[in-house]
Each structure stands twice: as C-alpha cells, then as structure tokens.
C-alpha atoms as a PDB file:
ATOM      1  CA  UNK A   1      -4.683 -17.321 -19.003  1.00  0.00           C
ATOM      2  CA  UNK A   2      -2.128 -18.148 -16.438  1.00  0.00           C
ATOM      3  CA  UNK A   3       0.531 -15.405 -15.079  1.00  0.00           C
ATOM      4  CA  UNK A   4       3.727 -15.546 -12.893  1.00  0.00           C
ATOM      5  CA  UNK A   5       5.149 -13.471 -10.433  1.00  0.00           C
ATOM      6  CA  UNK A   6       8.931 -14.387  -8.558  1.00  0.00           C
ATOM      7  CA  UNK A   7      11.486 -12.819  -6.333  1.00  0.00           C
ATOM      8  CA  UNK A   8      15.211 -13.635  -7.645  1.00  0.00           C
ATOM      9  CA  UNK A   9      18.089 -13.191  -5.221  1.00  0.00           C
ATOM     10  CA  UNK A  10      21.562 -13.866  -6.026  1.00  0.00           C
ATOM     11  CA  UNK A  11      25.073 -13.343  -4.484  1.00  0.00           C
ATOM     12  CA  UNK A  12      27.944 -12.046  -6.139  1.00  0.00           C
ATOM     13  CA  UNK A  13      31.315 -13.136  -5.582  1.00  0.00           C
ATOM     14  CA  UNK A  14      31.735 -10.476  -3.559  1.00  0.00           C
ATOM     15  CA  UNK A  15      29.663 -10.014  -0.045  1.00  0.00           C
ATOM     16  CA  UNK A  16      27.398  -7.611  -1.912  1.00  0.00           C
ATOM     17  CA  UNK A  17      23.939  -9.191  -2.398  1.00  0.00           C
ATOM     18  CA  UNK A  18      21.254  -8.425  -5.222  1.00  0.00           C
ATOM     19  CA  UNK A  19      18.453  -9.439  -6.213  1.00  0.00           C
ATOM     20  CA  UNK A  20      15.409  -8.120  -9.017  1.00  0.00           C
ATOM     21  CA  UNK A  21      12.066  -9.053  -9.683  1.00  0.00           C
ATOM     22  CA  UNK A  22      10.285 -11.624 -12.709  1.00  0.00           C
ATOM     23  CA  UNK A  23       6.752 -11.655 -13.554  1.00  0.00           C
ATOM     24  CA  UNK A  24       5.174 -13.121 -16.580  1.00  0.00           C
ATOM     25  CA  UNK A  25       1.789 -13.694 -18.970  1.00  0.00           C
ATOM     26  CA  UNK A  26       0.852 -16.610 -20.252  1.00  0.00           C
ATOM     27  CA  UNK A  27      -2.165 -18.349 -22.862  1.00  0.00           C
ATOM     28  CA  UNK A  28      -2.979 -21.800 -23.120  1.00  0.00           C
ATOM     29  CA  UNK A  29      -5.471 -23.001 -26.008  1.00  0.00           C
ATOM     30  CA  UNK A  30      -6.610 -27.053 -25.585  1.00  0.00           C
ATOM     31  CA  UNK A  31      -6.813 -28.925 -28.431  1.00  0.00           C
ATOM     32  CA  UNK A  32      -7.715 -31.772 -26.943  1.00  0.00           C
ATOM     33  CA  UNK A  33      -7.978 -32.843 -23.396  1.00  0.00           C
ATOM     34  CA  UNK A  34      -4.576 -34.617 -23.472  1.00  0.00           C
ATOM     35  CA  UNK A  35      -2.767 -31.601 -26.207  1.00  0.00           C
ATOM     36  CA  UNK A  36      -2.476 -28.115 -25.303  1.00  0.00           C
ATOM     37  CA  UNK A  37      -0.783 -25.301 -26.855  1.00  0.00           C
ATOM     38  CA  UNK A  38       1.146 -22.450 -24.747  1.00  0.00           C
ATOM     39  CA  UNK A  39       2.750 -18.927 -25.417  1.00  0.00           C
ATOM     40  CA  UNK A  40       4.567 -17.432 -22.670  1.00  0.00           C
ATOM     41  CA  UNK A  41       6.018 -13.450 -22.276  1.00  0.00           C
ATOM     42  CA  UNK A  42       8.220 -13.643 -18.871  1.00  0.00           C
ATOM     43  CA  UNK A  43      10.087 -10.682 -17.959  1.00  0.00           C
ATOM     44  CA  UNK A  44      13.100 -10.547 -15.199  1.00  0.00           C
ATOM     45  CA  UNK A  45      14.005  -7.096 -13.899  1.00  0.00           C
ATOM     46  CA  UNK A  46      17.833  -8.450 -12.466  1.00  0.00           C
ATOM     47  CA  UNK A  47      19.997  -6.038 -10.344  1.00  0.00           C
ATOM     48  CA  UNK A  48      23.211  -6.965  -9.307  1.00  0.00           C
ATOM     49  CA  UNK A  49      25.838  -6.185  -6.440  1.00  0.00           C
ATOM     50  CA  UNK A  50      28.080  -3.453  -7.626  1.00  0.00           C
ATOM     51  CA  UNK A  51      24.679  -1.551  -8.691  1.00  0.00           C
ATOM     52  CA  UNK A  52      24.539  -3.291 -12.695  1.00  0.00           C
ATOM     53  CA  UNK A  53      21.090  -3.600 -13.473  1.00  0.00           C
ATOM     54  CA  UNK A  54      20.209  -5.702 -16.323  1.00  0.00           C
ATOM     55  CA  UNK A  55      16.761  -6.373 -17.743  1.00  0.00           C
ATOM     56  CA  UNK A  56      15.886  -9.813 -19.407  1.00  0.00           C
ATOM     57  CA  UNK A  57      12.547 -10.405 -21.488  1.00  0.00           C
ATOM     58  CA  UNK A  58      11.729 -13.782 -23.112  1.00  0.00           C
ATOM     59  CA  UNK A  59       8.962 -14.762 -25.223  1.00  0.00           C
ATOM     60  CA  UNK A  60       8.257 -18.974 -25.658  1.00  0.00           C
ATOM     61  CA  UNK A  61       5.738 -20.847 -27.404  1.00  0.00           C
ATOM     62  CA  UNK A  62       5.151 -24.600 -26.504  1.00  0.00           C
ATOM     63  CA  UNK A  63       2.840 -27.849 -27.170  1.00  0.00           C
ATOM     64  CA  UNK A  64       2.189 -30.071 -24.221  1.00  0.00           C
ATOM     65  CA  UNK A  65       1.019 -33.722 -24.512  1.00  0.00           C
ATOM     66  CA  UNK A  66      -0.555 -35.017 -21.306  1.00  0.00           C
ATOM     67  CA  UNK A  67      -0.469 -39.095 -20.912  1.00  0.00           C
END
C-alpha cells in the first residue's frame, strides 16, 4: 500500500494565483518479481483565481513489467 500527497499551484491569466491540494491511495499485488499489478484512487481538491473551485477524483488500474 503506497499513498500520495501534493501541493498544486497554478496561475491564471490574470495576476490572481490559486492553488488546491491532491492526495491519493494506492495497492500493488506482485505476481512475480518482475509483474506487478496496481489500482490507484487520486483525488485533487483544485481552486482557482476568481474563487472557482473544482474537485477532480480519478480511479486507475495498471500492470507493470519490470526488465
């Protein structure tokens, strides 16, 4: 079990600055020492300049082959 935590900034195209939060879960199950499998949940709290706020949640599943 793995997990994620980020600042995001970003600047509008104005001279007003935002900027939100991201943290995230994650599970990876080894099938093999060189194969894995992973399933992510990430979510990103965003606020923007102007006060817009929006909130982003993504869910990914993934194999990964080391060599």
């Amino acid at each position: 079990m793995f997990r994620k935590i980020h600042k995001l900034s970003g600047i509008a195209a104005s001279r007003e600055r935002g900027f939100g939060v991201s943290y995230g879960l994650g599970l990876s199950w080894d099938f093999s020492p060189r194969m894995s499998a992973v399933v992510e949940w990430d979510s990103y709290d965003l606020r923007f300049a102007g006060g817009n706020r929006e909130p982003v949640r993504a869910t990914s599943l993934g194999l990964q082959f080391r060599y």
